[in-house]
Protein backbone atom coordinates (compact mmCIF):
# COMPACT_ATOMS: atom_id res chain seq x y z
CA UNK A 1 0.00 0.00 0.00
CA UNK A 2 1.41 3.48 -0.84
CA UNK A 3 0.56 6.75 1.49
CA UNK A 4 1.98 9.80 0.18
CA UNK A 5 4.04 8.41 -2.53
CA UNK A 6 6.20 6.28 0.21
CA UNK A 7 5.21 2.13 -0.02
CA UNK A 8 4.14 1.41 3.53
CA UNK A 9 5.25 -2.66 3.01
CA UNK A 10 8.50 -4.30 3.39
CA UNK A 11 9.85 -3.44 -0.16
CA UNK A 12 12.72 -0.95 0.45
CA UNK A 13 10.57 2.26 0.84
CA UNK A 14 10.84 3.20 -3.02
CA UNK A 15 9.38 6.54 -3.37
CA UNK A 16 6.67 7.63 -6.30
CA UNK A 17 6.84 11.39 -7.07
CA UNK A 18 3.45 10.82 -9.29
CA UNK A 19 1.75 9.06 -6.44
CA UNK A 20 2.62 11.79 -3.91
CA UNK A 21 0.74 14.38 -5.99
CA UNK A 22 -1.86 12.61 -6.31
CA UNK A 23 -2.39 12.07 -2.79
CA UNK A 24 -1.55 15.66 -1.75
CA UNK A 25 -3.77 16.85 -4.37
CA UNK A 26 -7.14 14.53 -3.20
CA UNK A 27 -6.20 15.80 -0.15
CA UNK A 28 -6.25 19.21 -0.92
CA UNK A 29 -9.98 18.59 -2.82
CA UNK A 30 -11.43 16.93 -0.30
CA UNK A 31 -10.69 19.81 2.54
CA UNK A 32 -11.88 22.52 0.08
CA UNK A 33 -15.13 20.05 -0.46
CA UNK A 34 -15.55 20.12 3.57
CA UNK A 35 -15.29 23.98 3.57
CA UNK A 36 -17.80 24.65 1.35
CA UNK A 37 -20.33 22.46 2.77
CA UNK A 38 -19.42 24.27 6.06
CA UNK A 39 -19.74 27.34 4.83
CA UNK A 40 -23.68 26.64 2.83
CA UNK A 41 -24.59 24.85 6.34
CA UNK A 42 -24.30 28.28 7.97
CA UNK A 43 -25.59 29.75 5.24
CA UNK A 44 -22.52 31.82 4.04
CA UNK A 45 -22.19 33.38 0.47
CA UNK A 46 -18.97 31.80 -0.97
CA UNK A 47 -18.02 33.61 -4.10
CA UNK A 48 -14.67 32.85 -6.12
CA UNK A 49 -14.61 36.50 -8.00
CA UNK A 50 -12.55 39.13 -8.84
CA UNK A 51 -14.03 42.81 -6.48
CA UNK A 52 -14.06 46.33 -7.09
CA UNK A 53 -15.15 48.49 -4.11
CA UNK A 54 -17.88 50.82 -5.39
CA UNK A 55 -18.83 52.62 -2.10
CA UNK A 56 -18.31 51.56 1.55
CA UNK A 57 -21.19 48.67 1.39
CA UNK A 58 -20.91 47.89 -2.46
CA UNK A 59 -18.73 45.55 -4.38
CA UNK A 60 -18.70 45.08 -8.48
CA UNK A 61 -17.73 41.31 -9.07
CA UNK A 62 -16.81 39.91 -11.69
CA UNK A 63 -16.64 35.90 -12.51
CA UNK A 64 -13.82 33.91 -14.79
CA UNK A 65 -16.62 34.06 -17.27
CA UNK A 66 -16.09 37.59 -17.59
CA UNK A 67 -20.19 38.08 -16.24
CA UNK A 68 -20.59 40.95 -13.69
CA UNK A 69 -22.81 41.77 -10.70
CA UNK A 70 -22.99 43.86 -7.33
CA UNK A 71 -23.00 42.87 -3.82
CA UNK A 72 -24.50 45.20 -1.48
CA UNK A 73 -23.35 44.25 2.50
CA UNK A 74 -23.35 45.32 6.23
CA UNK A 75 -20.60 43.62 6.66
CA UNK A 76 -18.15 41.75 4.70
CA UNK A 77 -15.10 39.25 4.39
CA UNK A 78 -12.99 39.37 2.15
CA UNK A 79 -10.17 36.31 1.77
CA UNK A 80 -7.52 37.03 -0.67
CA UNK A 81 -4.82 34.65 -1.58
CA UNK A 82 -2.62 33.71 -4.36
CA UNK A 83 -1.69 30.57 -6.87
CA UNK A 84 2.12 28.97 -5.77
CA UNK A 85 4.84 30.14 -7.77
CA UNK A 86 8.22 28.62 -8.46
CA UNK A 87 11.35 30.75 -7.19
CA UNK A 88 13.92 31.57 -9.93
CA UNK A 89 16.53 30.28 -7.98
């Protein structure tokens, strides 16, 4: 049986690069599956959009589709983050 690209039997621990993705990446899935079920169960409005502030309680969106709308808010969270990138070193 292999677990993160490392054979867990007696056959000299040979490790699988293409296995280990794999894995890592399922993994990854699966926890970003969980978190969005958490998220509808408390009834929070995920959106994976590009935002321009229009006013204090108003944000433009816009989707990978290119399609944009407005979100109008009390209060609001915003989570920004960014795509890996491989050092040029």
């Amino acid at each position: 049986e292999e677990w993160m690209g490392m054979s867990q039997d007696d056959t000299g621990g040979e490790h699988s690069w293409e296995t280990l993705k794999t894995n890592v990446q399922n993994h990854i899935r699966g926890l970003n599956f969980k978190y969005r079920v958490d998220l509808r169960e408390n009834e929070v409005t995920y959106k994976n959009n590009l935002g321009t502030f229009l006013d204090a309680h108003t944000v433009e969106t816009t989707d990978k589709k290119g399609k944009k709308g407005t979100v109008t808010f009390s209060r609001c969270l915003i989570a920004v983050g960014g795509r890996p990138t491989p050092l040029d070193c």
